[in-house]
Protein backbone atom coordinates (compact mmCIF):
# COMPACT_ATOMS: atom_id res chain seq x y z
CA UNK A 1 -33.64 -16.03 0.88
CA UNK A 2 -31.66 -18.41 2.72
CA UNK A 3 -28.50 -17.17 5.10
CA UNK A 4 -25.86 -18.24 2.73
CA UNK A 5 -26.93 -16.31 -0.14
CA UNK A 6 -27.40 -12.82 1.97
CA UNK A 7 -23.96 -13.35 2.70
CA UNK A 8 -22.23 -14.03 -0.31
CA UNK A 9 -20.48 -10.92 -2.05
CA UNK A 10 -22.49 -9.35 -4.97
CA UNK A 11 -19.86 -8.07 -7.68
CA UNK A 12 -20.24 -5.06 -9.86
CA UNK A 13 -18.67 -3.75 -13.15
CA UNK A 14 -17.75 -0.07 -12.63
CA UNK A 15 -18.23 1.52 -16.79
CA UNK A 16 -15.32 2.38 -18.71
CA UNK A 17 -12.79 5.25 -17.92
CA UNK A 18 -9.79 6.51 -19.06
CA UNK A 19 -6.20 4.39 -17.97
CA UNK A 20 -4.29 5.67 -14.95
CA UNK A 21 -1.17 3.56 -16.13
CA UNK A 22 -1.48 3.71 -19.44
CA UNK A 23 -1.79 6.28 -22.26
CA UNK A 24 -4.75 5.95 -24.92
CA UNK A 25 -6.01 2.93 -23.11
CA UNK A 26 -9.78 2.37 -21.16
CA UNK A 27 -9.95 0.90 -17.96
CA UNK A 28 -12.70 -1.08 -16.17
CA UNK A 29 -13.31 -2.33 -12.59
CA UNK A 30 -15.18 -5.19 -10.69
CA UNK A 31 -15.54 -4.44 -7.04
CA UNK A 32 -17.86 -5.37 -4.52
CA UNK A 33 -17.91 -3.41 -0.84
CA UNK A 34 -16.09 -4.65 2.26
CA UNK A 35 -19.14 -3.98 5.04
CA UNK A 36 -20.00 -6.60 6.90
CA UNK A 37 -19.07 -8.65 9.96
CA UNK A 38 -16.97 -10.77 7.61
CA UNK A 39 -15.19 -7.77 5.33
CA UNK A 40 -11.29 -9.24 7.12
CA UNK A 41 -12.38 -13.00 6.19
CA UNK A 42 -13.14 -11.88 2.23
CA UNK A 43 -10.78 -9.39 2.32
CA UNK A 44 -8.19 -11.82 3.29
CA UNK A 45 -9.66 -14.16 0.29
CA UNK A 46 -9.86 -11.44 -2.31
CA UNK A 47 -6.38 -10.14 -2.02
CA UNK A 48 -4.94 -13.98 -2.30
CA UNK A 49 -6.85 -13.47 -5.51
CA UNK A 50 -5.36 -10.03 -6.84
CA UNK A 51 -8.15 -7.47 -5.60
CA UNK A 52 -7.06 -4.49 -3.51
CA UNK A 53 -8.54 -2.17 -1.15
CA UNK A 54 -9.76 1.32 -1.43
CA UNK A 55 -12.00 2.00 1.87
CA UNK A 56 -14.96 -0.41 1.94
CA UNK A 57 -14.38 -1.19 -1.76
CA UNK A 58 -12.72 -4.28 -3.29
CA UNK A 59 -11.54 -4.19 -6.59
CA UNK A 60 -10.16 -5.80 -9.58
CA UNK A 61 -9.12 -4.65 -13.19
CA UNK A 62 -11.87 -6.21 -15.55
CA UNK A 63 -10.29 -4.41 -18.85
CA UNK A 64 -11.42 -5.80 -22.27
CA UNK A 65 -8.82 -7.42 -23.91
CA UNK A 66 -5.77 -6.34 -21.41
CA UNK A 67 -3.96 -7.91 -18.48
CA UNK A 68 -1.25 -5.48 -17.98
CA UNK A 69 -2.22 -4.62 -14.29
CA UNK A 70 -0.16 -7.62 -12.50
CA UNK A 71 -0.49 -8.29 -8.68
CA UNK A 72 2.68 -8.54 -7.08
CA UNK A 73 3.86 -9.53 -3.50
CA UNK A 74 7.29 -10.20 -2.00
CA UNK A 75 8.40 -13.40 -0.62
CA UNK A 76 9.56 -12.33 2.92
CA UNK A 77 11.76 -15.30 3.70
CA UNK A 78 13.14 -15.42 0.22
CA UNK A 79 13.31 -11.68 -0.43
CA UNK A 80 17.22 -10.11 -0.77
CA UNK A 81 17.78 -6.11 -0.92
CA UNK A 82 20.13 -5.52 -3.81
CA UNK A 83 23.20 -3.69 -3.00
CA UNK A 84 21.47 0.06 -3.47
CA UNK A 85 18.48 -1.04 -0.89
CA UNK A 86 21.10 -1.54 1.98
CA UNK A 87 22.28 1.22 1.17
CA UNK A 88 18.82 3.19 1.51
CA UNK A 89 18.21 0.83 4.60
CA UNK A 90 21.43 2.35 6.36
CA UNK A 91 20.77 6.04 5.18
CA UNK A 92 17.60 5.95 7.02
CA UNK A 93 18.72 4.15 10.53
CA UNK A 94 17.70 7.25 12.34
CA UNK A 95 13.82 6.67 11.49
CA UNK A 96 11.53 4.79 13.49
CA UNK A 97 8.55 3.35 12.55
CA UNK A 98 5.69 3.06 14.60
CA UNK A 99 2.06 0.48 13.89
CA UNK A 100 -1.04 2.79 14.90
CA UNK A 101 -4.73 3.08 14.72
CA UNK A 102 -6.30 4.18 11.50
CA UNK A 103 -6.77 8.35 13.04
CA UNK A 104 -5.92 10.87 11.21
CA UNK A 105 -4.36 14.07 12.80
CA UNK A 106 -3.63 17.55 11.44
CA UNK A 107 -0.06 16.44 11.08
CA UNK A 108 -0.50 13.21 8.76
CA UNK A 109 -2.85 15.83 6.79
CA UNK A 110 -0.21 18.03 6.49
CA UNK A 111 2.36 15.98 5.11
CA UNK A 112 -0.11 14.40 3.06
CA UNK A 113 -0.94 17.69 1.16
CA UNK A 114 3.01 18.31 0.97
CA UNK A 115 3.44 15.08 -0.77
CA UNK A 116 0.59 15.59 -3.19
CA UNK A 117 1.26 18.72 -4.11
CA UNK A 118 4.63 18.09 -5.15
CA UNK A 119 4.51 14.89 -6.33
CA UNK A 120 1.74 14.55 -7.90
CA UNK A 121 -0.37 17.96 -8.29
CA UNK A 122 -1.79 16.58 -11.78
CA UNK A 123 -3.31 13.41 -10.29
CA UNK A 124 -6.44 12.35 -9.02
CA UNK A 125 -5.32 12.95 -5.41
CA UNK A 126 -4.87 16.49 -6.14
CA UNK A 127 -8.07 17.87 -4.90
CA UNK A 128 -8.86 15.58 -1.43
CA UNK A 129 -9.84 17.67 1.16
CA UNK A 130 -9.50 17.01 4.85
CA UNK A 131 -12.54 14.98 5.01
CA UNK A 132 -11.58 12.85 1.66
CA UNK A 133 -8.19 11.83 3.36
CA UNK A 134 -10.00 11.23 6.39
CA UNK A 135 -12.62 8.98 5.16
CA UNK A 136 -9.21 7.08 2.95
CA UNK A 137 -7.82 6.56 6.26
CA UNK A 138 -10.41 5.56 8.90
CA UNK A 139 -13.50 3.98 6.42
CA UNK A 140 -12.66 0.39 6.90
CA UNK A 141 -13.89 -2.76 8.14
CA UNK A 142 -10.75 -4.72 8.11
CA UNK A 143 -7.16 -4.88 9.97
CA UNK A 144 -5.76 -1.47 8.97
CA UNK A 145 -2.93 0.28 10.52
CA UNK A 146 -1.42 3.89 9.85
CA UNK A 147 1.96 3.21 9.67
CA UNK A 148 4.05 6.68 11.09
CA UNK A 149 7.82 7.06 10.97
CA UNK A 150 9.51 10.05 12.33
CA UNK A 151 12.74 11.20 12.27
CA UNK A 152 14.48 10.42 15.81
CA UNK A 153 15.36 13.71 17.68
CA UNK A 154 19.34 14.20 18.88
CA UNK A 155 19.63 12.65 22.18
CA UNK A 156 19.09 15.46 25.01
CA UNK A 157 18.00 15.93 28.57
CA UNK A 158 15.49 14.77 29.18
CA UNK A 159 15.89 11.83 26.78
CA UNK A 160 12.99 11.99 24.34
CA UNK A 161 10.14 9.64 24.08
CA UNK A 162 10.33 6.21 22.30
CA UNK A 163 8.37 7.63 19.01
CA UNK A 164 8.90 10.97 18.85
CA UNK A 165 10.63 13.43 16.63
CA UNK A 166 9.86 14.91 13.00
CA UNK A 167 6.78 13.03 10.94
CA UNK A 168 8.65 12.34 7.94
CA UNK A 169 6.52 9.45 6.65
CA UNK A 170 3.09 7.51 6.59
CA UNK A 171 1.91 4.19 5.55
CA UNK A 172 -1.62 3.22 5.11
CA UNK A 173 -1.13 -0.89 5.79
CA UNK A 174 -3.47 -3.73 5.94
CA UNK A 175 -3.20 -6.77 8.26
CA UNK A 176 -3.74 -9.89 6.80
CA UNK A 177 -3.81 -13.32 7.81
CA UNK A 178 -0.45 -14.41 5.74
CA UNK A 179 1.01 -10.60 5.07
CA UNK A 180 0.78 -6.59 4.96
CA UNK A 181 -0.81 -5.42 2.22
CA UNK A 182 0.08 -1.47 1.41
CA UNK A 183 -2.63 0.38 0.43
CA UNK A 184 -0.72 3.92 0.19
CA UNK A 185 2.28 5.49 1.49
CA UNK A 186 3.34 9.18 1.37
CA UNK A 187 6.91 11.22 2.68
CA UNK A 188 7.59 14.72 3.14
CA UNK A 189 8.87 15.44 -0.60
CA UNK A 190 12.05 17.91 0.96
CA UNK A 191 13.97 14.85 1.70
CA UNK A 192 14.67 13.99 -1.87
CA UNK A 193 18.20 12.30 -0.95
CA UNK A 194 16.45 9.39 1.05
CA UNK A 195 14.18 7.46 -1.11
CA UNK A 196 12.00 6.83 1.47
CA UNK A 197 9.20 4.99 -0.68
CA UNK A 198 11.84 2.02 -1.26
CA UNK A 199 12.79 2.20 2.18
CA UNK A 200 9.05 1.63 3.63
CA UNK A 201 8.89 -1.14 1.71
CA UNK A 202 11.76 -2.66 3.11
CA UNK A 203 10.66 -1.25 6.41
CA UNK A 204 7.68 -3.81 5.42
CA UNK A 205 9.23 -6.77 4.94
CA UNK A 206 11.25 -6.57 8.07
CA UNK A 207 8.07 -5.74 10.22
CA UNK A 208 6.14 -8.97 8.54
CA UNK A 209 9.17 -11.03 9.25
CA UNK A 210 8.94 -9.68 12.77
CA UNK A 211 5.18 -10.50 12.92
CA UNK A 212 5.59 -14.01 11.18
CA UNK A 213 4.10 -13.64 7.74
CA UNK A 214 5.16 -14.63 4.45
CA UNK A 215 3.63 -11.82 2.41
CA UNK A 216 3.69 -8.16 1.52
CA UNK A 217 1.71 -7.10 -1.08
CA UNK A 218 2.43 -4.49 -3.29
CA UNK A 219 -0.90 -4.01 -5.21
CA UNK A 220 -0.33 -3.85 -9.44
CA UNK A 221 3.04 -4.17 -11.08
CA UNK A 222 2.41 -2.77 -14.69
CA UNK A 223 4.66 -3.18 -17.45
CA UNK A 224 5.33 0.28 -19.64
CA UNK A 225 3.98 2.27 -16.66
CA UNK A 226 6.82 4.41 -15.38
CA UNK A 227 5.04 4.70 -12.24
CA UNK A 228 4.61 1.36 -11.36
CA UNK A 229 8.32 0.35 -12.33
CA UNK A 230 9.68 0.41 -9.07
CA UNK A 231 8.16 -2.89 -7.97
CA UNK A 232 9.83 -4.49 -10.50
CA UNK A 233 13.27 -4.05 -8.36
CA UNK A 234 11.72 -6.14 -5.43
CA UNK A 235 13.33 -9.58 -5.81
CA UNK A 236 12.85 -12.37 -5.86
CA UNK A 237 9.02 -11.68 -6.36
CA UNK A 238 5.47 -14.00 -7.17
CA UNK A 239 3.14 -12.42 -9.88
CA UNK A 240 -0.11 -13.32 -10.22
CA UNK A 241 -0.13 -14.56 -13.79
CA UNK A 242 -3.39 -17.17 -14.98
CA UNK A 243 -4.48 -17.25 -11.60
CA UNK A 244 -1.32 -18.53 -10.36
CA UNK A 245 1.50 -16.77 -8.39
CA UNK A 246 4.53 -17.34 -10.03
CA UNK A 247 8.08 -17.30 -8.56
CA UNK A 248 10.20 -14.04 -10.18
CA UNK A 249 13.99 -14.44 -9.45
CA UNK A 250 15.05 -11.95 -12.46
């Protein structure tokens, strides 16, 4: 078997299971795994192409006769917050955020379980133990960062450290080689008035500007999912529609 096909990615159809977005429909997945030397090289490819990440898995709705799941990724140079985002982007001016290692601690564990268990106690999160959030967190084979922010402390003697203070939120981020892709965030659910999942997005695009990218991917837009309505608000936007991204100003 010659080099080039031992290297090129085998794809797989995962069998039909229930919708996450959307009621009384089947879902179905291709996917192919993210192990080798070059995982950040096809990585980089596959998410130009509308697959995402889930630890060394790639993947791609492949649902019979629907294409409701739409990649979506935000134009950094052309993107504008609307009038409530600067708002949200002011509220939270005492946060910092901070790009680390893919480790997890008891603390990110913590506020993981807070976030689950109020948010979403029905889902399919619900039951990850310390080791699943673990192996969410550090099984990869491509650029990933854990994104923390904390809350800064009030200003005292001795003045505190440059990231220190309250864990408030976490980002689960990939690196690529024209964006950030975000793979999962959680917050600590108490601090309802903030709406800190907006705000880490726009904590995103500002950090990609900062780093010189174009992109940051938000993963599937789908229309009718109330869930997945928030992206919608991110504009000016590209879709990827036919293969193409396509400009969204509206």
């Amino acid at each position: 078997m010659s080099v080039e096909r031992q290297n090129f990615p085998q794809f797989f159809i995962t069998p039909e299971g229930p919708c996450p977005y959307l009621p009384g429909r089947v879902e179905r997945k291709m996917f192919t795994h993210l192990v080798s030397f070059e995982a950040s090289e096809l990585h980089d490819l596959l998410t130009k192409t509308g697959f995402r990440r889930s630890q060394n898995i790639a993947y791609r709705p492949a649902c019979d006769g629907c294409r409701m799941c739409i990649p979506v990724r935000i134009p950094v140079d052309r993107f504008r917050p609307n009038r409530t985002m600067r708002k949200i982007w002011r509220r939270n001016s005492d946060l910092t955020g901070r790009f680390e290692p893919p480790r997890v601690t008891s603390e990110h564990f913590s506020l993981f379980r807070d976030y689950i268990e109020a948010r979403h106690w029905d889902g399919s999160m619900a039951g990850m133990t310390a080791l699943d959030f673990t192996a969410m967190v550090e099984e990869t084979f491509v650029d990933t960062r854990l994104v923390t922010y904390r809350r800064r402390p009030a200003i005292s003697l001795p003045e505190p450290a440059p990231h220190s203070g309250e864990l408030v939120a976490c980002a689960l981020t990939d690196v690529h080689n024209d964006g950030l892709s975000m793979i999962y965030s959680f917050y600590d659910p108490r601090m309802k008035n903030r709406s800190l999942g907006t705000w880490m997005i726009l904590e995103h695009v500002e950090r990609a500007r900062r780093m010189g990218l174009p992109y940051v991917y938000l993963g599937y837009w789908v229309p009718g999912s109330r869930k997945m309505g928030y992206k919608e608000k991110f504009l000016p936007q590209e879709r990827l529609i036919h293969e193409h991204w396509v400009p969204v100003e509206k």
